[in-house]
PDB file of N, CA and C in Angstrom:
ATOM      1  N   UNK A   1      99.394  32.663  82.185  1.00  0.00           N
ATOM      2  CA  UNK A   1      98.934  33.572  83.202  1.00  0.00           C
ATOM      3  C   UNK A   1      98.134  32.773  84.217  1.00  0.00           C
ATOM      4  N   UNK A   2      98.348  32.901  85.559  1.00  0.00           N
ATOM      5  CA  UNK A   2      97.653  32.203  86.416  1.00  0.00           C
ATOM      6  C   UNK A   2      96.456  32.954  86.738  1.00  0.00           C
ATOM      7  N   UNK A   3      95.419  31.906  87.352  1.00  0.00           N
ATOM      8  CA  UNK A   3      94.091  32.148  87.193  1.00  0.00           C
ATOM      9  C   UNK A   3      93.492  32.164  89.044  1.00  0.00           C
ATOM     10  N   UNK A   4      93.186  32.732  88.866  1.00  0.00           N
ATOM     11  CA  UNK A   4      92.720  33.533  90.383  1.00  0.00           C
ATOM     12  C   UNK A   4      91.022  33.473  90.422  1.00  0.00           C
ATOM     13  N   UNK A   5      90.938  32.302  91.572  1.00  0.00           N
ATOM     14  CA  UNK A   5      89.595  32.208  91.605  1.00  0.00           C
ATOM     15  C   UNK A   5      88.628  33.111  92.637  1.00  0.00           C
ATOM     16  N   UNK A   6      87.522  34.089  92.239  1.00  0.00           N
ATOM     17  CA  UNK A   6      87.019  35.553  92.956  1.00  0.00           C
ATOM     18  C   UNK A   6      85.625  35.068  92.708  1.00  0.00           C
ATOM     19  N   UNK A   7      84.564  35.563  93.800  1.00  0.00           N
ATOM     20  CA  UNK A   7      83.369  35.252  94.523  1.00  0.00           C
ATOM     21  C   UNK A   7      82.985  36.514  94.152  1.00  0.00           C
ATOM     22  N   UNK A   8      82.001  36.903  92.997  1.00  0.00           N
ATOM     23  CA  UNK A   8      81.476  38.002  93.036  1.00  0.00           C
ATOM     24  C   UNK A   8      79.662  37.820  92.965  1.00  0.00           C
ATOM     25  N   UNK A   9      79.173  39.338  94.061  1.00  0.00           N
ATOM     26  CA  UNK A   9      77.560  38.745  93.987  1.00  0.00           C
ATOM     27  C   UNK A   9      77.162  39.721  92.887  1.00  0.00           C
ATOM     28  N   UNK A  10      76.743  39.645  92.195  1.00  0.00           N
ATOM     29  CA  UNK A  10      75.645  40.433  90.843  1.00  0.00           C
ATOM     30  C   UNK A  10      74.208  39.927  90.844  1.00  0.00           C
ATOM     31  N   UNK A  11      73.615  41.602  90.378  1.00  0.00           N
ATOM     32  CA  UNK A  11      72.007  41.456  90.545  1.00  0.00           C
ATOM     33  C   UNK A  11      71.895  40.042  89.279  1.00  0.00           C
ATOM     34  N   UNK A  12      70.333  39.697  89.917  1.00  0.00           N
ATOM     35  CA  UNK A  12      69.656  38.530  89.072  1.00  0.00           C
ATOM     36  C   UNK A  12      70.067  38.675  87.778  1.00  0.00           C
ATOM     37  N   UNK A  13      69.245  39.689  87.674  1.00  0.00           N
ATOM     38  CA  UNK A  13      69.285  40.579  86.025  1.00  0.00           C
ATOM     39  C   UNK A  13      70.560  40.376  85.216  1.00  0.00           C
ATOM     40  N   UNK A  14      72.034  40.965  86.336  1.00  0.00           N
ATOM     41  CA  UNK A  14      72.811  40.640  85.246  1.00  0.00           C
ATOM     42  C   UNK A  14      73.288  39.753  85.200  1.00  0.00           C
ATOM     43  N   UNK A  15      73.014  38.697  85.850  1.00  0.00           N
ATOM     44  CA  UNK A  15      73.903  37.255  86.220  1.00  0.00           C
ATOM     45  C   UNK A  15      72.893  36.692  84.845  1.00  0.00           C
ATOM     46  N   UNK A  16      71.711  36.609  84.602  1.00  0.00           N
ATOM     47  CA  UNK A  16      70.669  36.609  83.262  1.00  0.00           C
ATOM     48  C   UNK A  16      71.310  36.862  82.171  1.00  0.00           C
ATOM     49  N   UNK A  17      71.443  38.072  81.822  1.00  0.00           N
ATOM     50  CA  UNK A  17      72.412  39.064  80.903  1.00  0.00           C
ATOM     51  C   UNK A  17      73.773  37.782  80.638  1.00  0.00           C
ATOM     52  N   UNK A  18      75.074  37.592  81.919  1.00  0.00           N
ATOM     53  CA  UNK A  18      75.922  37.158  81.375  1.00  0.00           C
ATOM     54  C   UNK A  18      75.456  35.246  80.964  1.00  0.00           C
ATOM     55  N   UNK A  19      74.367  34.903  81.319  1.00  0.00           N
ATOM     56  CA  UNK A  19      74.662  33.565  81.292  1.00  0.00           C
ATOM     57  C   UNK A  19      73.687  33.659  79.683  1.00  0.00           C
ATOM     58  N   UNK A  20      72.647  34.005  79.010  1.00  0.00           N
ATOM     59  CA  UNK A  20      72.758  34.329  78.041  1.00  0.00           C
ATOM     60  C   UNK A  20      73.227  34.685  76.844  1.00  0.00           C
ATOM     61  N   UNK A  21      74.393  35.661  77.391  1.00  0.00           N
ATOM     62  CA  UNK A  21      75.375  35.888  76.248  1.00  0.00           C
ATOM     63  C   UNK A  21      76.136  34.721  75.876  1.00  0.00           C
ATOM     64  N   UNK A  22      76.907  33.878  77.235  1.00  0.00           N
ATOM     65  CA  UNK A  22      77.642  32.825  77.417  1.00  0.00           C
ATOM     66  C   UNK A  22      77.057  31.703  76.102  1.00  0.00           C
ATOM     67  N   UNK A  23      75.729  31.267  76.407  1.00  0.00           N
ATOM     68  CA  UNK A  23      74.877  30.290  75.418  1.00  0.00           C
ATOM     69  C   UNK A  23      74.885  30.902  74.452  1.00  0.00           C
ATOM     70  N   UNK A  24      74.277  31.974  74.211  1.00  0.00           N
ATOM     71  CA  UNK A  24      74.625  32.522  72.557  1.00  0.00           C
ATOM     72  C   UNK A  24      75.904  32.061  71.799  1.00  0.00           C
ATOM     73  N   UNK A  25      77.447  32.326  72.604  1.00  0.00           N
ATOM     74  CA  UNK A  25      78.470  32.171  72.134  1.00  0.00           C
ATOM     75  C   UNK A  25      79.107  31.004  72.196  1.00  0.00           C
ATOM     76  N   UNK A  26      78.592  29.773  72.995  1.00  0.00           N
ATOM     77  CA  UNK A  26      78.825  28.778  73.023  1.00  0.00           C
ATOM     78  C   UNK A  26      80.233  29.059  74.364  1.00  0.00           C
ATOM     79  N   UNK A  27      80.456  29.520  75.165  1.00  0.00           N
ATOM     80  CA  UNK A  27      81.493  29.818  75.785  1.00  0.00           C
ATOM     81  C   UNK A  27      81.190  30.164  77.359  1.00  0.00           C
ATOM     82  N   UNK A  28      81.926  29.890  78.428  1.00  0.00           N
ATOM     83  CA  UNK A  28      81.544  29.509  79.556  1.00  0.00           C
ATOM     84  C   UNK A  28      81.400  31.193  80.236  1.00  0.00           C
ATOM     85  N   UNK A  29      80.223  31.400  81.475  1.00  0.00           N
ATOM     86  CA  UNK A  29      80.182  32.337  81.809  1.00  0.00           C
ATOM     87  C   UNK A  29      81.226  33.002  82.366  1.00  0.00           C
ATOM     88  N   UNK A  30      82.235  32.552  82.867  1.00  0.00           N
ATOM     89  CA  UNK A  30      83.422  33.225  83.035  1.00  0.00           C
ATOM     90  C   UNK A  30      83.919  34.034  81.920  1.00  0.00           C
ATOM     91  N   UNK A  31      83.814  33.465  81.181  1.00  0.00           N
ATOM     92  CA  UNK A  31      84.612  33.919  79.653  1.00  0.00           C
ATOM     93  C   UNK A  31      83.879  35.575  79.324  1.00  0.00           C
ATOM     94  N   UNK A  32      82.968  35.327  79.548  1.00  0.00           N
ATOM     95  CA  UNK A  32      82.068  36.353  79.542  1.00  0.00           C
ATOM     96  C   UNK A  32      81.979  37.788  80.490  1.00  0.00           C
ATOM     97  N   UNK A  33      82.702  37.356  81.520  1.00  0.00           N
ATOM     98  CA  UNK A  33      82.883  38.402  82.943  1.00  0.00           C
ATOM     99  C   UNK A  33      83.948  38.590  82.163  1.00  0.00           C
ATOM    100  N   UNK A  34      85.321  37.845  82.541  1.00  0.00           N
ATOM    101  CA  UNK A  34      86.265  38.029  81.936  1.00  0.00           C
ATOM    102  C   UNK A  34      87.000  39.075  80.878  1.00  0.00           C
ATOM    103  N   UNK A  35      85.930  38.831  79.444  1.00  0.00           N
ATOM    104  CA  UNK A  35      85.680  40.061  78.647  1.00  0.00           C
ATOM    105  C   UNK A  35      84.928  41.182  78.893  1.00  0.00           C
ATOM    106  N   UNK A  36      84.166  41.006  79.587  1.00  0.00           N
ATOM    107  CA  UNK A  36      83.641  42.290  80.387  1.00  0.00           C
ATOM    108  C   UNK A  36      84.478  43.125  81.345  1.00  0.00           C
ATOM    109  N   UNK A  37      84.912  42.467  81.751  1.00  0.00           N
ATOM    110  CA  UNK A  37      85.906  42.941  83.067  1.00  0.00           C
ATOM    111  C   UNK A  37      87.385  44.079  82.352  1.00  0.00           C
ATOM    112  N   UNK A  38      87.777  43.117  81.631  1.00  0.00           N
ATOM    113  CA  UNK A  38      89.215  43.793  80.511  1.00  0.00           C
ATOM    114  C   UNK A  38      88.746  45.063  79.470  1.00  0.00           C
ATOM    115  N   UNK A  39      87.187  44.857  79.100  1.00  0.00           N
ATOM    116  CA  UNK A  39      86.874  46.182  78.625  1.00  0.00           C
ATOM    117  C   UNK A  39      87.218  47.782  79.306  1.00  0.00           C
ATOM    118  N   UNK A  40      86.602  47.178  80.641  1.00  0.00           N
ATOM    119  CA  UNK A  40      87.131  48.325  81.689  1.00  0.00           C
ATOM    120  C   UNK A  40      88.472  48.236  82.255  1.00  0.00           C
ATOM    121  N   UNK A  41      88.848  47.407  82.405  1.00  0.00           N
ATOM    122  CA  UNK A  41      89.884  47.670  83.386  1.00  0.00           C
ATOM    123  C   UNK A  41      91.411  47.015  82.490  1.00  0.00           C
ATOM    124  N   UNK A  42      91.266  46.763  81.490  1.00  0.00           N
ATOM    125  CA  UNK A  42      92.322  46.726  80.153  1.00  0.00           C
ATOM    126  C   UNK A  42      92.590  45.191  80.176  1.00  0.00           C
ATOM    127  N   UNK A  43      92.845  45.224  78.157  1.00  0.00           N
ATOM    128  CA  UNK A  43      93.073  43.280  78.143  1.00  0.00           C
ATOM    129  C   UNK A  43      94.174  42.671  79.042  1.00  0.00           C
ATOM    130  N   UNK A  44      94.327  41.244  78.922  1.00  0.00           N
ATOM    131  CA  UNK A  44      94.810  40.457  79.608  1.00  0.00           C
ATOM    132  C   UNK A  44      96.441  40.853  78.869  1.00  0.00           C
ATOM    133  N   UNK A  45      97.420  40.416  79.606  1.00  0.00           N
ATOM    134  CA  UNK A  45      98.868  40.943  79.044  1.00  0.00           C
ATOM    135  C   UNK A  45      99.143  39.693  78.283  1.00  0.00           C
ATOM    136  N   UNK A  46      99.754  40.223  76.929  1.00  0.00           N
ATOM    137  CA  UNK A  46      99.907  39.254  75.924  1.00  0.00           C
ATOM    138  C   UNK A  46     101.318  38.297  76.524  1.00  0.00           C
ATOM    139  N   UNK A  47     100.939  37.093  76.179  1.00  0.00           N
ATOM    140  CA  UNK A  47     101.621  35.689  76.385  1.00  0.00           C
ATOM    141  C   UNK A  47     103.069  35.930  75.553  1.00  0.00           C
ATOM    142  N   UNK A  48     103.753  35.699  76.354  1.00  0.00           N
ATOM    143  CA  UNK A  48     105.379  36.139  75.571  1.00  0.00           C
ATOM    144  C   UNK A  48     105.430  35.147  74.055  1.00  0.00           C
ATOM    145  N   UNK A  49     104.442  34.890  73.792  1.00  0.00           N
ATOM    146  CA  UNK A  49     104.369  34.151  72.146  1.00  0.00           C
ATOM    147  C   UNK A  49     103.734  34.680  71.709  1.00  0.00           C
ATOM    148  N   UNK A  50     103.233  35.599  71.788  1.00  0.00           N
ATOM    149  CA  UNK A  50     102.576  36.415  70.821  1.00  0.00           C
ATOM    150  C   UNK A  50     103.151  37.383  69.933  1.00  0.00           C
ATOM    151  N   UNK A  51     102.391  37.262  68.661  1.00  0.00           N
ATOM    152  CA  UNK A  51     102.732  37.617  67.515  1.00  0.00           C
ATOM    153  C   UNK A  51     103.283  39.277  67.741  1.00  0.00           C
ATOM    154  N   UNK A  52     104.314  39.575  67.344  1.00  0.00           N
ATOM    155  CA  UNK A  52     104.643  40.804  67.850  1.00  0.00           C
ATOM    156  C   UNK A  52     103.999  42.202  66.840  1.00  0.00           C
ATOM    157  N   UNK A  53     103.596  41.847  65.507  1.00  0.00           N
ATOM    158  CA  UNK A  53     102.944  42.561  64.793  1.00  0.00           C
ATOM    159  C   UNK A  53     101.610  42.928  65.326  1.00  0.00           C
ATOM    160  N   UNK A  54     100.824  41.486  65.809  1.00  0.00           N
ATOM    161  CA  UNK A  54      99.381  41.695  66.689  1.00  0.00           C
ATOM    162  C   UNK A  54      99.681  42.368  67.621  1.00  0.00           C
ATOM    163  N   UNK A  55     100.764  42.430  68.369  1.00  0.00           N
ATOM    164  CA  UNK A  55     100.670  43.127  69.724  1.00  0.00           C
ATOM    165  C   UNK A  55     100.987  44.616  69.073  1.00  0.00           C
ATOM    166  N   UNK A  56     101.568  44.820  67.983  1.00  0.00           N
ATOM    167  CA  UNK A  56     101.868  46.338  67.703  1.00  0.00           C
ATOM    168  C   UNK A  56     100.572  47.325  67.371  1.00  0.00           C
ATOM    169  N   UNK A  57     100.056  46.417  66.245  1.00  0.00           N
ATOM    170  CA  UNK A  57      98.947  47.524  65.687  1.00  0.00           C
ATOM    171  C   UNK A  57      97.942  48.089  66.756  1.00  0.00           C
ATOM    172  N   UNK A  58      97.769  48.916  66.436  1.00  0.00           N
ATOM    173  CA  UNK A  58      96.468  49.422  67.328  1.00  0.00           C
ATOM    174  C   UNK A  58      97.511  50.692  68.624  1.00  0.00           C
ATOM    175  N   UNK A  59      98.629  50.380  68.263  1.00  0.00           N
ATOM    176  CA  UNK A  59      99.446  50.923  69.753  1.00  0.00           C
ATOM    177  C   UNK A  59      99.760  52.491  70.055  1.00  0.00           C
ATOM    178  N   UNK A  60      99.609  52.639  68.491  1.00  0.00           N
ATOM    179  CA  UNK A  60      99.767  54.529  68.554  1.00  0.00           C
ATOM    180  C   UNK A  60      98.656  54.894  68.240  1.00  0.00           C
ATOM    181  N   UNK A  61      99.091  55.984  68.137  1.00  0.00           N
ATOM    182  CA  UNK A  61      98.288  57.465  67.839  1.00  0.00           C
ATOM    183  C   UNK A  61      98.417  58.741  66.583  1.00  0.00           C
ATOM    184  N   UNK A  62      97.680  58.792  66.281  1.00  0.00           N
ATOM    185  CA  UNK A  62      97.776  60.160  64.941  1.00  0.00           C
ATOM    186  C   UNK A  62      98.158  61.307  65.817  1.00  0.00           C
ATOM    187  N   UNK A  63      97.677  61.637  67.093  1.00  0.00           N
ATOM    188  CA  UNK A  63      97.846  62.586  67.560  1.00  0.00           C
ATOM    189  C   UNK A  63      96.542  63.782  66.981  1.00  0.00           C
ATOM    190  N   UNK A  64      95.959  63.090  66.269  1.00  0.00           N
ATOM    191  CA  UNK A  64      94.579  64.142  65.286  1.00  0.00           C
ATOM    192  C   UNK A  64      93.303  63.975  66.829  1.00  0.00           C
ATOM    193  N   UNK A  65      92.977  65.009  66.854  1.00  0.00           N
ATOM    194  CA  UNK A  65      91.526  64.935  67.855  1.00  0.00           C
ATOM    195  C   UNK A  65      90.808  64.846  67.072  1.00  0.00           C
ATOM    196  N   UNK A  66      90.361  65.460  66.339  1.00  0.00           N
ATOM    197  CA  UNK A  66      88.859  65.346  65.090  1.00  0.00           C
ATOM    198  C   UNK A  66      88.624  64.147  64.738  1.00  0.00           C
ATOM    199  N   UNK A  67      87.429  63.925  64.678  1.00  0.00           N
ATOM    200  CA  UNK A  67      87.110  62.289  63.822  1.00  0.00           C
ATOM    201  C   UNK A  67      87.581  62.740  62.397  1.00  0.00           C
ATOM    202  N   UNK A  68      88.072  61.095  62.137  1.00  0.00           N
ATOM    203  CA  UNK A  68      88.767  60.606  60.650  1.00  0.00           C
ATOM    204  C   UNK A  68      87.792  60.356  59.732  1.00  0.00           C
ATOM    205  N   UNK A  69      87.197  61.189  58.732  1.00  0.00           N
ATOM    206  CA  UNK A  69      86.186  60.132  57.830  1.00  0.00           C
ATOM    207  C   UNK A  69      86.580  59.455  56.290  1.00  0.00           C
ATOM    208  N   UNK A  70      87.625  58.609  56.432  1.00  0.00           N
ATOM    209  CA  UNK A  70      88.052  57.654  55.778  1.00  0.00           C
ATOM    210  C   UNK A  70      87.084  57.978  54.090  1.00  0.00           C
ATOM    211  N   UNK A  71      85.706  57.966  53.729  1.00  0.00           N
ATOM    212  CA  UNK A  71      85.161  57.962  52.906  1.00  0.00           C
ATOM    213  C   UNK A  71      85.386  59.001  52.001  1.00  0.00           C
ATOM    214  N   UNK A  72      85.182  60.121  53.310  1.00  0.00           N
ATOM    215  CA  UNK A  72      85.128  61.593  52.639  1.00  0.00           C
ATOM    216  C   UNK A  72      86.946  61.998  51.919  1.00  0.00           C
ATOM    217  N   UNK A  73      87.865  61.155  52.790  1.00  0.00           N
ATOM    218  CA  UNK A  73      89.148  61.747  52.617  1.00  0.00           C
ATOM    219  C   UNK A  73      89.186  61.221  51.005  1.00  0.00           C
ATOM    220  N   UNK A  74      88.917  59.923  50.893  1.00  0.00           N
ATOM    221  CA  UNK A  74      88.867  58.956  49.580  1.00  0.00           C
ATOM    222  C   UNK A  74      88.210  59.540  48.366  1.00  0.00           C
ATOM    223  N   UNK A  75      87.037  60.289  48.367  1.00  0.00           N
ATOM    224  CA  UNK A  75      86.232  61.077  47.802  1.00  0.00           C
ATOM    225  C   UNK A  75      87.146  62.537  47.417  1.00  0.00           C
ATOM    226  N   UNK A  76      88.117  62.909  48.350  1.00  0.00           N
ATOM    227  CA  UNK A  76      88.522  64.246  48.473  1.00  0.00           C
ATOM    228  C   UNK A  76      89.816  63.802  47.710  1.00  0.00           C
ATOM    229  N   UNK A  77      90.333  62.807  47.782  1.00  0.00           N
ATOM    230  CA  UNK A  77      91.564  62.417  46.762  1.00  0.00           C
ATOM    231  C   UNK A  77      91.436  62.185  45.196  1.00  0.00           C
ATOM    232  N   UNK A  78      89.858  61.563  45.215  1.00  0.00           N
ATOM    233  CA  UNK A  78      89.793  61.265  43.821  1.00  0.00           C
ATOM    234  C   UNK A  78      89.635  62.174  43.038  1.00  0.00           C
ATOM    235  N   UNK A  79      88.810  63.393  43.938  1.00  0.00           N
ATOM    236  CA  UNK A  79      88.321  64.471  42.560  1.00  0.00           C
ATOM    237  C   UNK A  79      89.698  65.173  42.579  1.00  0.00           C
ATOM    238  N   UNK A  80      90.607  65.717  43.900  1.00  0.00           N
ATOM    239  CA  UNK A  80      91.520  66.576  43.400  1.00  0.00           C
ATOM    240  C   UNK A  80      92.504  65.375  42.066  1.00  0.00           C
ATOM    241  N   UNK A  81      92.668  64.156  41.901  1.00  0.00           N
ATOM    242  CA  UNK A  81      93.371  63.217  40.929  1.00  0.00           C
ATOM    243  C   UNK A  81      92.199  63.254  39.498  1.00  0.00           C
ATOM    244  N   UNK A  82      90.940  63.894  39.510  1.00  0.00           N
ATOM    245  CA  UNK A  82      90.451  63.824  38.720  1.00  0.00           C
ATOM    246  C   UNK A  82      90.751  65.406  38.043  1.00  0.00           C
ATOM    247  N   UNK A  83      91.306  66.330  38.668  1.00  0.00           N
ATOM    248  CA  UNK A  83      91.089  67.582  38.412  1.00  0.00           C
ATOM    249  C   UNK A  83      92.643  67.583  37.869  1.00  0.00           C
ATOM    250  N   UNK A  84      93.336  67.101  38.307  1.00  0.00           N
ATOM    251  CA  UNK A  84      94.907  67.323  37.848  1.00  0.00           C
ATOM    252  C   UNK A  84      94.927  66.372  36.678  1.00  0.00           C
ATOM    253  N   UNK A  85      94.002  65.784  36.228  1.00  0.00           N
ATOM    254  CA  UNK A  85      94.020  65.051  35.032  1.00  0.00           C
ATOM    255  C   UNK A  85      94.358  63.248  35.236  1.00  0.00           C
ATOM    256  N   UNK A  86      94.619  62.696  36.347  1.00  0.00           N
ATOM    257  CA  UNK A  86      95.165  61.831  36.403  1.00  0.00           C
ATOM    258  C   UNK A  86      94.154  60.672  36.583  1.00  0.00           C
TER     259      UNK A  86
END
């Protein structure tokens, strides 16, 4: 993917914010806009070598609106498997 060089001005504060994070992670402040930037405005398009399983997961939908609570469903399987004897 070619790389497109852009002049952006940001307050003190957050130019602070990204060059911070950058040193924390050992990784250049670009890298840092960059991932900031794709949060909002969606990731970078996967490299025609990419793993086609990585590019799958995550891609649908249950179609369920309600939150999922994984714990409670697990909890709700065991006793009805405890009640049927199993």
């Amino acid at each position: 993917m070619e790389a497109v060089t852009m002049t952006v001005e940001v307050p003190e504060p957050l130019a602070g914010r990204l060059a911070a994070e950058a040193a924390r992670r050992g990784v250049s402040v670009d890298e840092v806009a960059v991932e900031a930037l794709e949060g909002v405005y969606g990731p970078r398009e996967l490299p025609e070598s990419a793993d086609s399983l990585e590019a799958f997961i995550g891609c649908g939908s249950s179609g369920r609106g309600e939150p999922f609570d994984i714990l409670r469903a697990r909890s709700d399987l065991a006793a009805r498997k405890l009640a049927h004897g199993a």
